[in-house]
Structure formats: C-alpha cells, structure tokens
PDB file of N, CA and C in Angstrom:
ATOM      1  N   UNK A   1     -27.702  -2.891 -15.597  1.00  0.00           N
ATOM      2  CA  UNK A   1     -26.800  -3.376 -16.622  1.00  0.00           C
ATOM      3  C   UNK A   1     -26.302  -2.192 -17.441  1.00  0.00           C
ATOM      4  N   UNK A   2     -25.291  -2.098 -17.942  1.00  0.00           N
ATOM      5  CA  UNK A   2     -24.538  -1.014 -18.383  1.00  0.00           C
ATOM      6  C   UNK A   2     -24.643  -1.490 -20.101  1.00  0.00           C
ATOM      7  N   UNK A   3     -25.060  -0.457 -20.600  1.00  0.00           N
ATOM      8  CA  UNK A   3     -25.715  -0.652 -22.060  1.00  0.00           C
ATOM      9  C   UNK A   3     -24.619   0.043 -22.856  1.00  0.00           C
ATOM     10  N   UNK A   4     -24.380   1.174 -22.491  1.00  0.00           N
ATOM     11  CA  UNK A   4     -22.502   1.737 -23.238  1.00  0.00           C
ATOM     12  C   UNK A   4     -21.401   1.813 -22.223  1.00  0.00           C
ATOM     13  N   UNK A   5     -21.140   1.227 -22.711  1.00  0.00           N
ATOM     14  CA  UNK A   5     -19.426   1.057 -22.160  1.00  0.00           C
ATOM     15  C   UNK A   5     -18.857   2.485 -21.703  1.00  0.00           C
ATOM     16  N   UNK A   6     -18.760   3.127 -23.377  1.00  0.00           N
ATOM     17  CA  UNK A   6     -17.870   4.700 -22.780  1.00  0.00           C
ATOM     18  C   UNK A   6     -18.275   5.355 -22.154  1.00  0.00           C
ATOM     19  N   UNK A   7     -19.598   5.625 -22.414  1.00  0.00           N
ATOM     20  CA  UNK A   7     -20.757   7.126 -21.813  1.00  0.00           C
ATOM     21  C   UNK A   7     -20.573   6.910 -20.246  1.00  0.00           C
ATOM     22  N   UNK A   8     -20.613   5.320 -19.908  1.00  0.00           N
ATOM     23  CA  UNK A   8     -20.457   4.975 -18.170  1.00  0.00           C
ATOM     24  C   UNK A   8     -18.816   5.122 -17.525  1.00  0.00           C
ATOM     25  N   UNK A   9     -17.830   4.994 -18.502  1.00  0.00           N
ATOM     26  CA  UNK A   9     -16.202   5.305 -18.460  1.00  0.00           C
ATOM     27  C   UNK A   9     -16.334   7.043 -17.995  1.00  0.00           C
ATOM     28  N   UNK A  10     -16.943   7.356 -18.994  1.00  0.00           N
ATOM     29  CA  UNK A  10     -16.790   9.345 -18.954  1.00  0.00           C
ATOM     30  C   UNK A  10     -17.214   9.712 -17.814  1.00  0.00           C
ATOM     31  N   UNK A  11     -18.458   9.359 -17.514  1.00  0.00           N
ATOM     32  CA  UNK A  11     -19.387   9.413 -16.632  1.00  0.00           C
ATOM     33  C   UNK A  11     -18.503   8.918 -14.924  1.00  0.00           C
ATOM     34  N   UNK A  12     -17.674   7.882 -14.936  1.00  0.00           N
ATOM     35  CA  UNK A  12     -16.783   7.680 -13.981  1.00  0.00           C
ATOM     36  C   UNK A  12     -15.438   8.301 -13.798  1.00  0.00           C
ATOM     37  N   UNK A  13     -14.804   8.871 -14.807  1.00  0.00           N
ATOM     38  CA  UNK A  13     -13.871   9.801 -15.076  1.00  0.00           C
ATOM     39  C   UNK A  13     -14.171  10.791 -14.462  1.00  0.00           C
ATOM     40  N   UNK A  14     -15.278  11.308 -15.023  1.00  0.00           N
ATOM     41  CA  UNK A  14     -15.901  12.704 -14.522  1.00  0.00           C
ATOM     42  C   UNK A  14     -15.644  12.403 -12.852  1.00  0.00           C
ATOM     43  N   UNK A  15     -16.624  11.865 -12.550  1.00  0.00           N
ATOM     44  CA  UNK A  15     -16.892  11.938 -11.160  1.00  0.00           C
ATOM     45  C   UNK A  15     -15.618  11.504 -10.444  1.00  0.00           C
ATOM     46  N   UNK A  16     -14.366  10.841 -10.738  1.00  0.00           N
ATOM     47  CA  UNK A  16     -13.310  10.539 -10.008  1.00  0.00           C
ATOM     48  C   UNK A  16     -12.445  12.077 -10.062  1.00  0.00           C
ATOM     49  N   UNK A  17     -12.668  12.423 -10.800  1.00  0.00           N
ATOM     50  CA  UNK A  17     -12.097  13.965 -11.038  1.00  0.00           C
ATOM     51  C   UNK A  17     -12.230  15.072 -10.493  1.00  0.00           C
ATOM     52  N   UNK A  18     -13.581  14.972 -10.003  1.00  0.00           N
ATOM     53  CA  UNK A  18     -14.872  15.887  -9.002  1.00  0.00           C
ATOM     54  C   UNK A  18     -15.007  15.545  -8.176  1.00  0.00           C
ATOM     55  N   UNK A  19     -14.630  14.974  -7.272  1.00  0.00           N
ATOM     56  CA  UNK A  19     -14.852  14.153  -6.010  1.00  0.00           C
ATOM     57  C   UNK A  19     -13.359  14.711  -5.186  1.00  0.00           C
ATOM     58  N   UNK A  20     -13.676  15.261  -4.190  1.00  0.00           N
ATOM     59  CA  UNK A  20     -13.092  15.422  -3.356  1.00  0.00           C
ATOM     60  C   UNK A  20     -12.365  14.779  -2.576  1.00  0.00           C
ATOM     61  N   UNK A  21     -11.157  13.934  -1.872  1.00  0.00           N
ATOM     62  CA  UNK A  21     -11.178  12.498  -1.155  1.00  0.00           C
ATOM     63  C   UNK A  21     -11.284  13.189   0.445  1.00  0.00           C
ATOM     64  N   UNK A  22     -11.965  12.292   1.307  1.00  0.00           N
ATOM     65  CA  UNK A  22     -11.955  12.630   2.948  1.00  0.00           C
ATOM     66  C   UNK A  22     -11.497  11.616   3.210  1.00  0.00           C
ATOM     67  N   UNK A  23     -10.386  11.983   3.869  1.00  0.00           N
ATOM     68  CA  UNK A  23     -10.049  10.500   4.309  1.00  0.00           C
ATOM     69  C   UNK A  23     -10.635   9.998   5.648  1.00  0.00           C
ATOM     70  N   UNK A  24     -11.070  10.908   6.512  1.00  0.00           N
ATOM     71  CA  UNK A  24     -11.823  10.619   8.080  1.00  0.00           C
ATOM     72  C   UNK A  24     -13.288   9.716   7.206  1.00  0.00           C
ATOM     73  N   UNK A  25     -13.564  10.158   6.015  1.00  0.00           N
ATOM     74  CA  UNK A  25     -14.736   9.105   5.656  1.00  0.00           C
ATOM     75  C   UNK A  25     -14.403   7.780   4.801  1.00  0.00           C
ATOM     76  N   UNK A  26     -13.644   8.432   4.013  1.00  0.00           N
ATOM     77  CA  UNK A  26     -12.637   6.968   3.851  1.00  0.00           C
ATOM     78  C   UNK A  26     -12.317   6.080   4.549  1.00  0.00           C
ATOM     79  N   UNK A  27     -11.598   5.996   5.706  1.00  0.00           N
ATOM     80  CA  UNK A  27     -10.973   5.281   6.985  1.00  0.00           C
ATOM     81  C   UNK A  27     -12.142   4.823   7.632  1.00  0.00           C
ATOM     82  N   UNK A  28     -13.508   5.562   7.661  1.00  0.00           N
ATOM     83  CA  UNK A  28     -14.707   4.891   8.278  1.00  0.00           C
ATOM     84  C   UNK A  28     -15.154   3.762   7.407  1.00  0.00           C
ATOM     85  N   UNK A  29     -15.476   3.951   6.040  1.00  0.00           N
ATOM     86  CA  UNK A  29     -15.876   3.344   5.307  1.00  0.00           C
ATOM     87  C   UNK A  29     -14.512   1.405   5.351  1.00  0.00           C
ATOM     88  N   UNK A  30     -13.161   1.821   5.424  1.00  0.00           N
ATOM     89  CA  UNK A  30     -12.448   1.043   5.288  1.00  0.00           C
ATOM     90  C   UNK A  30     -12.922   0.399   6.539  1.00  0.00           C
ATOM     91  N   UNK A  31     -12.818   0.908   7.500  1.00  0.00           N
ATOM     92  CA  UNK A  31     -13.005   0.126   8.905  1.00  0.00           C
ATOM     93  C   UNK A  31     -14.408  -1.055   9.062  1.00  0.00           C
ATOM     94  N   UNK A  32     -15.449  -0.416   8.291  1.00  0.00           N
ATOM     95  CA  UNK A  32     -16.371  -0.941   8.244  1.00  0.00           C
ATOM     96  C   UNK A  32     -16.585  -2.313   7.404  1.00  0.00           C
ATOM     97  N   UNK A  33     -16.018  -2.034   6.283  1.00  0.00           N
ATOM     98  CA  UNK A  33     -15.298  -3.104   5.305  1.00  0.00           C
ATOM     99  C   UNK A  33     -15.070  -4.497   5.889  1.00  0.00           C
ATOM    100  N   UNK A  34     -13.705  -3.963   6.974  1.00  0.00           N
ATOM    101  CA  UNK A  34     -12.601  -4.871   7.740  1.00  0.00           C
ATOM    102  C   UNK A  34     -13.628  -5.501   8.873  1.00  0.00           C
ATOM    103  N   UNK A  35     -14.289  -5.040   9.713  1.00  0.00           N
ATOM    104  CA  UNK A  35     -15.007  -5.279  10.565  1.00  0.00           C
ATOM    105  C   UNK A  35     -16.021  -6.613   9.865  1.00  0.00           C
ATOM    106  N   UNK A  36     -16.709  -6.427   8.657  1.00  0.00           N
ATOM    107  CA  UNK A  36     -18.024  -7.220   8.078  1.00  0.00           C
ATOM    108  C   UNK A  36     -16.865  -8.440   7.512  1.00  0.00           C
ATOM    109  N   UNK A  37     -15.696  -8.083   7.054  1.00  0.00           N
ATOM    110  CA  UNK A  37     -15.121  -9.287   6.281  1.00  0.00           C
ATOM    111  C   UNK A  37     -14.902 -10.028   7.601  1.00  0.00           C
ATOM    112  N   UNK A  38     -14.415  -9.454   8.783  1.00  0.00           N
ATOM    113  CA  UNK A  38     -13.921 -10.352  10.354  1.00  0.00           C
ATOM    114  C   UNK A  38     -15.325 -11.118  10.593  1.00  0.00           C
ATOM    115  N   UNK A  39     -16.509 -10.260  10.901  1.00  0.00           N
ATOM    116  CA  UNK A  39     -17.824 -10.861  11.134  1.00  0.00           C
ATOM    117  C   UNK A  39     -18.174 -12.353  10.338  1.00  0.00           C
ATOM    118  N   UNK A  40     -17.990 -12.143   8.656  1.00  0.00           N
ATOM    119  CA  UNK A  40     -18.261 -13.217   7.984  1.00  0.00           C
ATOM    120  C   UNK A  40     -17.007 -14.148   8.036  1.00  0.00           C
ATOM    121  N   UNK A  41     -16.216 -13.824   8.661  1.00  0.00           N
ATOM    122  CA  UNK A  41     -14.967 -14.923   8.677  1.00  0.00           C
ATOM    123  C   UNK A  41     -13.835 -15.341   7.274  1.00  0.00           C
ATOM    124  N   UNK A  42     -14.094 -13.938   6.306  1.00  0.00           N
ATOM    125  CA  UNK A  42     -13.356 -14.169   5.114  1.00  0.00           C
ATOM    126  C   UNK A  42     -12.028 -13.139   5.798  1.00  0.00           C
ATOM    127  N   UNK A  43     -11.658 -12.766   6.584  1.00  0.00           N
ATOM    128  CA  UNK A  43     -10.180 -12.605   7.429  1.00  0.00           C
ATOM    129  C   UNK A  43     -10.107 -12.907   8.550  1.00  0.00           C
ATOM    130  N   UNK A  44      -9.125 -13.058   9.142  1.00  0.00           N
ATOM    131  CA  UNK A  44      -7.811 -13.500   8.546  1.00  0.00           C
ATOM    132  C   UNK A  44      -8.103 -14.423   7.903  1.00  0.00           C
ATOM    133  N   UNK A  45      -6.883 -14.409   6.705  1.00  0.00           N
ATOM    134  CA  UNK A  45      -6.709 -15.418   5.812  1.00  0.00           C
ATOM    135  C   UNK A  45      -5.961 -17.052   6.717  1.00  0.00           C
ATOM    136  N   UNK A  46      -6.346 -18.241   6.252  1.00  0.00           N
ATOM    137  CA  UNK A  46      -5.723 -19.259   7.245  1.00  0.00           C
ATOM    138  C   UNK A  46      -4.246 -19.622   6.424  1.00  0.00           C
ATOM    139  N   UNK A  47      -4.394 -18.964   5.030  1.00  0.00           N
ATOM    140  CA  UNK A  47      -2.686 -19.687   4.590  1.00  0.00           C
ATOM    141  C   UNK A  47      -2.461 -17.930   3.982  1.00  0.00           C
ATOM    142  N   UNK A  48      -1.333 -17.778   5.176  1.00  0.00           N
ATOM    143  CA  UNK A  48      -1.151 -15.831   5.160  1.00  0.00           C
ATOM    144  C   UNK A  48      -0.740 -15.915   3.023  1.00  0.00           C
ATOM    145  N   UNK A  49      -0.220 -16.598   2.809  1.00  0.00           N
ATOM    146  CA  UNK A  49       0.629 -16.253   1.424  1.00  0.00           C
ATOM    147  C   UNK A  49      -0.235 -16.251  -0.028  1.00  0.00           C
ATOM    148  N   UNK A  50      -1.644 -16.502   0.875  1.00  0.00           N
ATOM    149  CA  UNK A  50      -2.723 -16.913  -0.186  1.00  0.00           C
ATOM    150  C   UNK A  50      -2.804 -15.157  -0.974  1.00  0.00           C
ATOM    151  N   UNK A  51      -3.189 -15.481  -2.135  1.00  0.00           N
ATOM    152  CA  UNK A  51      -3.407 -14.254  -2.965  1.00  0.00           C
ATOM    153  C   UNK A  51      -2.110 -13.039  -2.869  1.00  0.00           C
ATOM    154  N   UNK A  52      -1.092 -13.394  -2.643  1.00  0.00           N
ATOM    155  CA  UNK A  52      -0.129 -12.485  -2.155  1.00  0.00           C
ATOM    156  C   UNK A  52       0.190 -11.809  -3.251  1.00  0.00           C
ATOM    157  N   UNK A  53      -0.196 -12.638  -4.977  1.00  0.00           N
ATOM    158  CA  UNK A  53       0.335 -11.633  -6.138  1.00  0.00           C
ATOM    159  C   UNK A  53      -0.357 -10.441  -5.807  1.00  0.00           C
ATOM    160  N   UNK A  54      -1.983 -11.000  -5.609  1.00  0.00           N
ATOM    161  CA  UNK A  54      -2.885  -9.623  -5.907  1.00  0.00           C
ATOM    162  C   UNK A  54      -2.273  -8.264  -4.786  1.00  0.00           C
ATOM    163  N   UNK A  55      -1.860  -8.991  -3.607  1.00  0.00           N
ATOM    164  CA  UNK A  55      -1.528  -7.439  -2.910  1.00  0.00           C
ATOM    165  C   UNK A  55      -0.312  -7.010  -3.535  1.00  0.00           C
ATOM    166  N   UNK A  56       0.685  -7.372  -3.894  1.00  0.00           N
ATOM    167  CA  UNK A  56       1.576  -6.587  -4.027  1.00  0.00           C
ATOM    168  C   UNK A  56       1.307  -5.606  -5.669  1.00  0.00           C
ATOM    169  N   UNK A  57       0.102  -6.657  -6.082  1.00  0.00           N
ATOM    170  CA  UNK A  57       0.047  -5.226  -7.459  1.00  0.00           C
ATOM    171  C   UNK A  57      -0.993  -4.367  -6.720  1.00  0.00           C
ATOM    172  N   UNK A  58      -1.544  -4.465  -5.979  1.00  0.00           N
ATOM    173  CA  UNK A  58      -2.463  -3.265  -4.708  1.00  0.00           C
ATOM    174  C   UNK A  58      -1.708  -2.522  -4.005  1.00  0.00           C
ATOM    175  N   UNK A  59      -0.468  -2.664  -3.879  1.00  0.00           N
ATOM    176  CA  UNK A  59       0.460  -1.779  -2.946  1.00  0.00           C
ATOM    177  C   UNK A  59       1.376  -1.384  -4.060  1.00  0.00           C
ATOM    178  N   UNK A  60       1.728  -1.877  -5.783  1.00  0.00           N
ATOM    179  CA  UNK A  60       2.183  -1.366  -6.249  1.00  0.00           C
ATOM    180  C   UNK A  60       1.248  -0.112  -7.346  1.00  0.00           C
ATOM    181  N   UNK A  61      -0.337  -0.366  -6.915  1.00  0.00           N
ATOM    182  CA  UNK A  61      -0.671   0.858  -7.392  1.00  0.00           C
ATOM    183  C   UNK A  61      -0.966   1.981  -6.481  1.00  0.00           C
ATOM    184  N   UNK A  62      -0.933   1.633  -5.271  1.00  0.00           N
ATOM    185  CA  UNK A  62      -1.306   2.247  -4.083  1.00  0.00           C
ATOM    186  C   UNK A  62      -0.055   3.477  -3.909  1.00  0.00           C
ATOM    187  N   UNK A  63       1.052   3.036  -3.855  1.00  0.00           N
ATOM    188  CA  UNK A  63       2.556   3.434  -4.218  1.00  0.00           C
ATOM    189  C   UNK A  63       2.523   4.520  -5.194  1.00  0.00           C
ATOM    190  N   UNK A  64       1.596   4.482  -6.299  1.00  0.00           N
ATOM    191  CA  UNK A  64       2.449   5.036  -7.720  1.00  0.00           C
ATOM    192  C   UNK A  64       1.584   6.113  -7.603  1.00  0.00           C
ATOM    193  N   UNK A  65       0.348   6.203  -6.413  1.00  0.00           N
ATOM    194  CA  UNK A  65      -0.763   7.638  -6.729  1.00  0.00           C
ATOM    195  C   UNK A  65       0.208   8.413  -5.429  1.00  0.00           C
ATOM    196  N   UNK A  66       0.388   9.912  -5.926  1.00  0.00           N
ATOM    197  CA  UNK A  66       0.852  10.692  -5.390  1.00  0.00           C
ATOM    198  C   UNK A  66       0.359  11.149  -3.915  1.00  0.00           C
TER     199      UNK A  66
END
C-alpha cells in the first residue's frame, strides 16, 4: 500500500527518466501480454466497437510521445 503519494510519484519519475526503453524486450513482454489475454479468452473482443473511446485516447497518447 502506498503511504505517500509524492515520494512514490518522484520515485516513478525518477525511474521513467532512467530507464532505458528496449524495444526487442518490450515487444516480448507485449507478445506475452497478447498471448495470456487469447489463452484466458478476454480477446478478441465479441462486439469489435466495445471500449473504442479508451483506444483512441491510447493511440492519441501513443501518437503525441516522440
């Protein structure tokens, strides 16, 4: 349980700042993701248009990082 708010903000700042991105471990990690959501049967979605706000603000922040 997170007891201060900021000290755990800084503390995640920091480390998003310091962190290097790989994307060959990224893309593993995503794949693995996609694979367990197929396994448990939460994708494919059965009505495609379901949640469609949430992706397009996911592709409109996805978009805005350089």
């Amino acid at each position: 349980m997170i007891k201060n708010k900021k000290i755990f903000e800084k503390f995640e700042r920091n480390l998003i700042k310091n962190t290097q991105l790989n994307y060959r471990q990224n893309r593993k990690i995503f794949e693995g993701m996609y694979k367990q959501a197929m396994r448990l049967k939460v994708l494919p979605r059965k009505n495609k248009l379901e949640g469609i706000e949430v992706k397009i603000k996911i592709a409109k922040v996805i978009n805005s990082v350089r």
